[in-house]
N, C-alpha and C. Protein backbone atom coordinates (compact mmCIF):
# COMPACT_ATOMS: atom_id res chain seq x y z
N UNK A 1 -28.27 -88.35 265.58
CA UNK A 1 -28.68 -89.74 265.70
C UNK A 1 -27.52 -90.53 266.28
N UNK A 2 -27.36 -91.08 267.36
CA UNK A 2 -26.61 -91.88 267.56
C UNK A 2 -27.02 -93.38 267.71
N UNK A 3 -26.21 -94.18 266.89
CA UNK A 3 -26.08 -95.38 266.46
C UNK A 3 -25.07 -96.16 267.39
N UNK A 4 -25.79 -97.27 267.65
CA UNK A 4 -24.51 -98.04 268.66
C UNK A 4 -24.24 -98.91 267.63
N UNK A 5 -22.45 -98.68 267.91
CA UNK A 5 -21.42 -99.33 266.91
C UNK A 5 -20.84 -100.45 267.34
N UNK A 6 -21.37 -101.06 268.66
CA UNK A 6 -20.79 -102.20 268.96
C UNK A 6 -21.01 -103.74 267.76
N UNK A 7 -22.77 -103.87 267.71
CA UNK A 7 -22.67 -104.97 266.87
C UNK A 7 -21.76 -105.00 265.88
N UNK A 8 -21.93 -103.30 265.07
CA UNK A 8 -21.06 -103.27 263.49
C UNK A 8 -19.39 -103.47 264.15
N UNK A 9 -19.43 -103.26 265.11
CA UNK A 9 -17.64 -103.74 265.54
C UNK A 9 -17.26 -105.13 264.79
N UNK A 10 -17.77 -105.64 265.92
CA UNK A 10 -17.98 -107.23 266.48
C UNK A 10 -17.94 -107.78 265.25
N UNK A 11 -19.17 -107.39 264.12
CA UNK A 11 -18.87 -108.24 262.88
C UNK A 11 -18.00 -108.20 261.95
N UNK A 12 -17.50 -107.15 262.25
CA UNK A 12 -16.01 -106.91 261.40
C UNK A 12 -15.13 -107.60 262.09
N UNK A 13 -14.71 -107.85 263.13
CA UNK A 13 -14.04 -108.61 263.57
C UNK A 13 -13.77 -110.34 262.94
N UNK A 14 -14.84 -110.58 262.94
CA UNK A 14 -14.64 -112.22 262.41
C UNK A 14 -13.67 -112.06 260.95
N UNK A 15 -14.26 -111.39 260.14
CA UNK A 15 -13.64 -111.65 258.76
C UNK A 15 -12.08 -111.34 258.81
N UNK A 16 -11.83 -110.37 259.87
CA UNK A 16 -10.09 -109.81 260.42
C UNK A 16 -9.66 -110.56 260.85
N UNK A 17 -10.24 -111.63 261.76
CA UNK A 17 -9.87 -112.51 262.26
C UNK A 17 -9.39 -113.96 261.27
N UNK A 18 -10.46 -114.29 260.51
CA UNK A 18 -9.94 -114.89 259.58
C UNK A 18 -9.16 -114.53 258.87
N UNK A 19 -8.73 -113.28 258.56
CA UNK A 19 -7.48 -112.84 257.32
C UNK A 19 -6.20 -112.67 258.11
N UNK A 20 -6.57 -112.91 259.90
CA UNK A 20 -5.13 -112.87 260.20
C UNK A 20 -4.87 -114.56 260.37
N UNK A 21 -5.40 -115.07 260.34
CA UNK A 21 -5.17 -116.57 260.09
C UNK A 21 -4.70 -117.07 259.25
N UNK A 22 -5.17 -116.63 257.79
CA UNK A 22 -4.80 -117.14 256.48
C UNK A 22 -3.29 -116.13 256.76
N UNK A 23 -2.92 -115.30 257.17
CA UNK A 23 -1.93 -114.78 257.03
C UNK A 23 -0.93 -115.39 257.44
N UNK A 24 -0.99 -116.08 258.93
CA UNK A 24 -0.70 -116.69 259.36
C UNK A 24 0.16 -117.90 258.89
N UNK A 25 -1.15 -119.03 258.69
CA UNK A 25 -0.88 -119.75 257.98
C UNK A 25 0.26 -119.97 256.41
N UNK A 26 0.47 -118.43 255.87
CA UNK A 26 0.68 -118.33 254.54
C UNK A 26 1.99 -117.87 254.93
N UNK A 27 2.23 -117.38 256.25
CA UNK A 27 3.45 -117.07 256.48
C UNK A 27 4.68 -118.64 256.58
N UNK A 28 3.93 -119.76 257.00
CA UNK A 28 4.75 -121.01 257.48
C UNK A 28 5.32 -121.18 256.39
N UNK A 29 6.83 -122.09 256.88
CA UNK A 29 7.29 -122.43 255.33
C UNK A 29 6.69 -123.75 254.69
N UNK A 30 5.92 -124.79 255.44
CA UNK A 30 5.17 -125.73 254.70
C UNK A 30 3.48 -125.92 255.53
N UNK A 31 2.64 -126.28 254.77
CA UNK A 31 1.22 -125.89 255.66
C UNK A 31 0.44 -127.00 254.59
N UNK A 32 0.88 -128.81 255.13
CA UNK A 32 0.56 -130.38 254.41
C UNK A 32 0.72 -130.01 253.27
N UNK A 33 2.07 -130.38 253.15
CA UNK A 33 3.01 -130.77 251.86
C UNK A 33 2.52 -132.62 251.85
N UNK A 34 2.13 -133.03 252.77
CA UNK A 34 1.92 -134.60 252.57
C UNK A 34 0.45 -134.66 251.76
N UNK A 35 -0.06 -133.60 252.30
CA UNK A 35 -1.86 -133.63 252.09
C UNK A 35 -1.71 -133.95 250.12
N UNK A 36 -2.87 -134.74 249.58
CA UNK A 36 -2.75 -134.53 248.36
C UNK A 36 -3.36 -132.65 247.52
N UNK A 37 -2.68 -132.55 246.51
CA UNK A 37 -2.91 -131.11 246.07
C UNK A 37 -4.46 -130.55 246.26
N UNK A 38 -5.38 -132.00 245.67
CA UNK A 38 -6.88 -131.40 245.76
C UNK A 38 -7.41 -131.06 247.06
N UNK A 39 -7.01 -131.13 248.12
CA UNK A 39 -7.06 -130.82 249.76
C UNK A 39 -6.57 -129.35 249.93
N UNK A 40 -5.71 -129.16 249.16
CA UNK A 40 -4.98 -127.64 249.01
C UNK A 40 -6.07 -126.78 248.38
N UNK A 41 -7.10 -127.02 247.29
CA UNK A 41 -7.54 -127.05 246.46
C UNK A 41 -8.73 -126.81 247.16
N UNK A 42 -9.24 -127.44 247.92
CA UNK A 42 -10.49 -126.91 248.86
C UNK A 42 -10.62 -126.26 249.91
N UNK A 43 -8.77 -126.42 250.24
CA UNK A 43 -9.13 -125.59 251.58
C UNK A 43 -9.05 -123.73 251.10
N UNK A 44 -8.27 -123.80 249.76
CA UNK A 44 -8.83 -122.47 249.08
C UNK A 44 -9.80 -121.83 249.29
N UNK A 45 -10.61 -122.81 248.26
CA UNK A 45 -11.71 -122.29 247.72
C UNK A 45 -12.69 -122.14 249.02
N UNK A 46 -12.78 -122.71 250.46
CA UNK A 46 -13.41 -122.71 251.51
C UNK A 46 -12.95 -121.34 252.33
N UNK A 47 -11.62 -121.33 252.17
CA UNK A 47 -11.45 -120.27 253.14
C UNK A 47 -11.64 -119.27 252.71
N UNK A 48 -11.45 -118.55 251.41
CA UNK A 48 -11.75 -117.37 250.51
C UNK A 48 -13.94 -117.35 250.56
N UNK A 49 -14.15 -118.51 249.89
CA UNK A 49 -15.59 -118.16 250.47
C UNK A 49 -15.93 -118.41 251.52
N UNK A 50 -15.41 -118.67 252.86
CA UNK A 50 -15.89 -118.26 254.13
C UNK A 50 -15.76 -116.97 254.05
N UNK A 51 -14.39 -116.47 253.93
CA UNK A 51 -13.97 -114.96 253.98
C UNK A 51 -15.06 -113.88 253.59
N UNK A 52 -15.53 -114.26 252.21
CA UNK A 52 -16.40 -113.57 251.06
C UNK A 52 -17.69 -113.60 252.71
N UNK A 53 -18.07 -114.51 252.28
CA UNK A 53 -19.49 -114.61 253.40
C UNK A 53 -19.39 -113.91 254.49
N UNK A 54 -18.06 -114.16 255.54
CA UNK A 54 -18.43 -113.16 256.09
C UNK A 54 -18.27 -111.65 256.30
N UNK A 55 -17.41 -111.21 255.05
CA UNK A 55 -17.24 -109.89 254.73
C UNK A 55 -19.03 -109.04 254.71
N UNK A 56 -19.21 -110.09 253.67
CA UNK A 56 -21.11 -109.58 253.77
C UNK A 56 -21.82 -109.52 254.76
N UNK A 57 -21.48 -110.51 255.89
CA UNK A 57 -22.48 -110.44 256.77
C UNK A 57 -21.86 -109.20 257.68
N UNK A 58 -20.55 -109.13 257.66
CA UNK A 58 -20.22 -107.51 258.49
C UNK A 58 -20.63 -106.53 257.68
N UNK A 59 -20.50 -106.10 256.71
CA UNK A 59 -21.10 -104.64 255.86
C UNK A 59 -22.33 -104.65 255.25
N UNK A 60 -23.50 -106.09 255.14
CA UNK A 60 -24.67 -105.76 254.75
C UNK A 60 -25.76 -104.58 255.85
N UNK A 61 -25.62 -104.46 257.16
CA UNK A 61 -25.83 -104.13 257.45
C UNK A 61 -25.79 -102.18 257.25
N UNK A 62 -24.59 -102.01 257.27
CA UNK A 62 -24.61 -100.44 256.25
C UNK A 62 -24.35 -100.37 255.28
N UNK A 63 -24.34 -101.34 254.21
CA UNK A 63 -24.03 -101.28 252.78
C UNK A 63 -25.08 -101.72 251.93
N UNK A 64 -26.04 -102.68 252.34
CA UNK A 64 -27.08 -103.24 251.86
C UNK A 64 -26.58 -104.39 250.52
N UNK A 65 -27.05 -104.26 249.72
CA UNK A 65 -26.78 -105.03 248.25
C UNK A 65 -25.24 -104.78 248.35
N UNK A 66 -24.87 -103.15 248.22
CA UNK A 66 -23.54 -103.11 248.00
C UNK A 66 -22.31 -104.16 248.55
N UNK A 67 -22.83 -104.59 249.86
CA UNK A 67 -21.77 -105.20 250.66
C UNK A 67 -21.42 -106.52 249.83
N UNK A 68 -21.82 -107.02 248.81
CA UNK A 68 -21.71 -108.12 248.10
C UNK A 68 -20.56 -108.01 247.07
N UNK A 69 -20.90 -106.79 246.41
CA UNK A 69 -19.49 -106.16 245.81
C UNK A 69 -18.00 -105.98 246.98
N UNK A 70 -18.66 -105.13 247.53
CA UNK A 70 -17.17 -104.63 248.31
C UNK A 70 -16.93 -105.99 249.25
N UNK A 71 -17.58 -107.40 249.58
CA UNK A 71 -16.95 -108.38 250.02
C UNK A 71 -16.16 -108.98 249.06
N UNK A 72 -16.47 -109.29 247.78
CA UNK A 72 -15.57 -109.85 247.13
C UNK A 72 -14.67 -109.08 246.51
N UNK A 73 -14.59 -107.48 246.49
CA UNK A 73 -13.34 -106.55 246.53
C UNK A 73 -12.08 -106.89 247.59
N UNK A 74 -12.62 -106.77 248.75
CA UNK A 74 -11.89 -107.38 249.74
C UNK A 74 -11.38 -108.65 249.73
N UNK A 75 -11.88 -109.63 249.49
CA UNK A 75 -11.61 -110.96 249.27
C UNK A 75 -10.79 -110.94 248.43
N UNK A 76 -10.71 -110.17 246.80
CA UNK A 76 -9.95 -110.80 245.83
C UNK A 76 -8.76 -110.41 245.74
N UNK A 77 -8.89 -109.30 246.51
CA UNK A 77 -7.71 -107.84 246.73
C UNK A 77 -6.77 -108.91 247.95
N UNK A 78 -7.17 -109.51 249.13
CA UNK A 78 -6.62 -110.17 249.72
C UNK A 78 -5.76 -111.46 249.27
N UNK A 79 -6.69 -112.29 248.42
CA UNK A 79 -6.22 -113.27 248.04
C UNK A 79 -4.76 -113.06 247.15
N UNK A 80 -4.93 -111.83 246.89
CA UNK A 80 -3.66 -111.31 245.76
C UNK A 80 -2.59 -111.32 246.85
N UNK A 81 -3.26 -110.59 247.21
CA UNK A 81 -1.82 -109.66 248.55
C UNK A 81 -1.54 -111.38 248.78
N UNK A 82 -1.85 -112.16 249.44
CA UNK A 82 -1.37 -113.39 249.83
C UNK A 82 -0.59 -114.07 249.42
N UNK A 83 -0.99 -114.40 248.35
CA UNK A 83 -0.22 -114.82 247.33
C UNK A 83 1.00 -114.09 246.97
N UNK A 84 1.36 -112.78 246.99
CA UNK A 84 2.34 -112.01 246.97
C UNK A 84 3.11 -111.71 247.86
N UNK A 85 2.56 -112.27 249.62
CA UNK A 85 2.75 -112.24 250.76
C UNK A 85 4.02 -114.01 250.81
N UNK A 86 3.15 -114.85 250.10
CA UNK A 86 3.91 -116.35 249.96
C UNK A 86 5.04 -116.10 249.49
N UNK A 87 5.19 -115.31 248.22
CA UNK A 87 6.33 -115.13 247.57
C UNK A 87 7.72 -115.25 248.11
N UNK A 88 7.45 -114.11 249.09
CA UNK A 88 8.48 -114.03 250.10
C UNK A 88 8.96 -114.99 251.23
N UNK A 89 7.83 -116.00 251.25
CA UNK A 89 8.43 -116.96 252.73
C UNK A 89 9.13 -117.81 251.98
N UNK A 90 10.07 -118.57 252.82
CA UNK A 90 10.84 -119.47 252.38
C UNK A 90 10.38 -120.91 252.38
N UNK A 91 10.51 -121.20 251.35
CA UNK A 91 9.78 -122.85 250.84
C UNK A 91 8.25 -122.74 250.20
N UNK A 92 8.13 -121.83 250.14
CA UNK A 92 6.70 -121.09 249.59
C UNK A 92 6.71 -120.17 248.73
N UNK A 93 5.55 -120.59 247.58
CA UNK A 93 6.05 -119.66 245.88
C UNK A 93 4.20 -119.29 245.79
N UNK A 94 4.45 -118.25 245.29
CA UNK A 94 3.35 -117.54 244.47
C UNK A 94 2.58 -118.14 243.02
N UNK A 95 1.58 -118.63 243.60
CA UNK A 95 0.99 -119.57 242.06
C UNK A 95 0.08 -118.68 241.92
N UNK A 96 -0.42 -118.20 240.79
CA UNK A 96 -1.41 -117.82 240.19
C UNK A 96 -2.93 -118.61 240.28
N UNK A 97 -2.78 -120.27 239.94
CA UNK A 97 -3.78 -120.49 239.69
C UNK A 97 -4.73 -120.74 241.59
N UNK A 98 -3.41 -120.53 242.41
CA UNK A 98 -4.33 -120.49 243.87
C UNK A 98 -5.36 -119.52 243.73
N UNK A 99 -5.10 -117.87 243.39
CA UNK A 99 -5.85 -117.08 243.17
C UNK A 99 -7.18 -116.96 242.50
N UNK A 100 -6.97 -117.92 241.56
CA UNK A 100 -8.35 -118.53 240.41
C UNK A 100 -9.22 -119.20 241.20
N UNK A 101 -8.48 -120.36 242.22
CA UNK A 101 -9.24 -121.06 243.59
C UNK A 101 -10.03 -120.58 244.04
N UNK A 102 -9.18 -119.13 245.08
CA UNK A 102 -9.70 -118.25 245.78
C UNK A 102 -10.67 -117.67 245.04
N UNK A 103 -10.96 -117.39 243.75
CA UNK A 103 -12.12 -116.05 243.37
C UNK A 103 -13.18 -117.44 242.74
N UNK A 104 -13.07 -118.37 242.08
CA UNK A 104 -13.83 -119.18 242.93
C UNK A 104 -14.88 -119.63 243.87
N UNK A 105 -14.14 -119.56 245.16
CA UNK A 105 -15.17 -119.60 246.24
C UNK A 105 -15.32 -118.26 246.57
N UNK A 106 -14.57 -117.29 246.24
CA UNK A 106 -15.54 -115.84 246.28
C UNK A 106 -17.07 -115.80 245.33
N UNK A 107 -16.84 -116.30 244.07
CA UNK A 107 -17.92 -116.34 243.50
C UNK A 107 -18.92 -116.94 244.04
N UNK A 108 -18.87 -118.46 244.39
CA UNK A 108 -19.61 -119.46 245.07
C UNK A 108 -20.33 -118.60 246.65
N UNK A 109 -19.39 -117.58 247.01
CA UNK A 109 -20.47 -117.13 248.17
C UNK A 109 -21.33 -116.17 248.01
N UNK A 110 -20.50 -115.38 246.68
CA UNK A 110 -21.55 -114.09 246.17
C UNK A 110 -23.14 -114.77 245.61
N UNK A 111 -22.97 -116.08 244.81
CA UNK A 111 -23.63 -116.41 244.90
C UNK A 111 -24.80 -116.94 245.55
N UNK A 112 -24.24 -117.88 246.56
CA UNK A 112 -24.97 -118.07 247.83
C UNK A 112 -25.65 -117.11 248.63
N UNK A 113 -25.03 -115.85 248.50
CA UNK A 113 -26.04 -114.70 249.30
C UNK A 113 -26.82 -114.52 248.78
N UNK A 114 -26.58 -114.23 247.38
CA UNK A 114 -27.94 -113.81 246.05
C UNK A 114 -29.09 -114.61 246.57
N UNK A 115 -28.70 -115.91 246.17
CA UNK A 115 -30.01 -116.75 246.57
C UNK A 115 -30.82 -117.00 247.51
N UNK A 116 -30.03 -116.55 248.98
CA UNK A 116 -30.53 -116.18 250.42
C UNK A 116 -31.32 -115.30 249.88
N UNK A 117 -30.59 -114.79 249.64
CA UNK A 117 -31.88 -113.08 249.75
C UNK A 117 -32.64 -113.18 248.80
N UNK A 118 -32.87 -113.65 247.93
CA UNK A 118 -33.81 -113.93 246.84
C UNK A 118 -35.07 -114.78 247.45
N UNK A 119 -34.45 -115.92 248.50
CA UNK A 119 -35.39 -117.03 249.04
C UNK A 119 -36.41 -116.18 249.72
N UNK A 120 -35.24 -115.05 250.71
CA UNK A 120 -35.72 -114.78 251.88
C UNK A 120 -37.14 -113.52 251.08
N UNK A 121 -36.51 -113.03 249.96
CA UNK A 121 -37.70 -112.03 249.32
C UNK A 121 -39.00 -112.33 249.27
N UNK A 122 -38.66 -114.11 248.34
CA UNK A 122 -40.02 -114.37 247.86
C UNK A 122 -41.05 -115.17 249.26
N UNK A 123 -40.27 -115.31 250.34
CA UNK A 123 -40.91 -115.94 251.48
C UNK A 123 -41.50 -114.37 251.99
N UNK A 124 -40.77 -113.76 251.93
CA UNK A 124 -41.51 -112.10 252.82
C UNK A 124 -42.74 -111.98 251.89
N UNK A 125 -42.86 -111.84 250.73
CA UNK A 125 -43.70 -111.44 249.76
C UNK A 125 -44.82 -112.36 249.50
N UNK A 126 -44.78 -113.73 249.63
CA UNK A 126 -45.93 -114.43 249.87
C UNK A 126 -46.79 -114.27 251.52
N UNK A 127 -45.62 -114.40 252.42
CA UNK A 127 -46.09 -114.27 253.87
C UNK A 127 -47.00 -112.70 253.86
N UNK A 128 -46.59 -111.64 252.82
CA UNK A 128 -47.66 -110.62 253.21
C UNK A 128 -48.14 -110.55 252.33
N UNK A 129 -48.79 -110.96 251.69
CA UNK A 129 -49.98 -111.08 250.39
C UNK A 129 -51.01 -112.24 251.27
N UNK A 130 -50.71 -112.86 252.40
CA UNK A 130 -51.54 -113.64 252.92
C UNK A 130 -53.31 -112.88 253.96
């Protein structure tokens, strides 16, 4: 059977792409020190559940349900490394409770898929009982 692996490329790409960003970013030694903390605080919890979301949308395709787990494996496993990645830059410290942020909006997207696909069930399941 051969399977073309381009789409499954392509969608792995975005979520790499975003984790080399946050890397990025986590590498600077200040990234709005002016901004107030709760701005810090969302851009967390946004970028970890963007991350989450689109981890799923690259591995639902060969993982099915599973990809919901192994996105927020990835996600939380990252958010660590990051945080352990900060440690080391200069002017930048390793907080714990960023990580709580981050799993967070990991939760908030695991969630959000649930309910997609839950919507999308009960719309398939009325549309063919019609």
């Amino acid at each position: 059977m051969n399977v073309d692996r381009g789409p499954r490329l392509a969608r792995v790409c975005a979520p790499l792409a975003l984790m080399g960003l946050i890397f990025y970013l986590s590498a600077q030694e200040s990234v709005g020190p002016q901004l107030p903390a709760f701005t810090r605080v969302i851009a967390h919890f946004s970028e970890y559940a963007l991350l989450t979301a689109l981890w799923i949308w690259a591995l639902a395709p060969a993982l099915g349900k599973r990809a919901l787990f192994a996105a927020a494996a990835i996600s939380v496993l990252y958010a660590i490394s990051d945080e352990y990645h900060q440690s080391f830059v200069p002017g930048r410290d390793s907080d714990p409770f960023d990580v709580l942020v981050d799993a967070c909006g990991i939760t908030a997207a695991v969630a959000a898929a649930i309910a997609v696909s839950a919507r999308r069930g009960a719309s398939r399941r009325r549309a063919s009982s019609r």
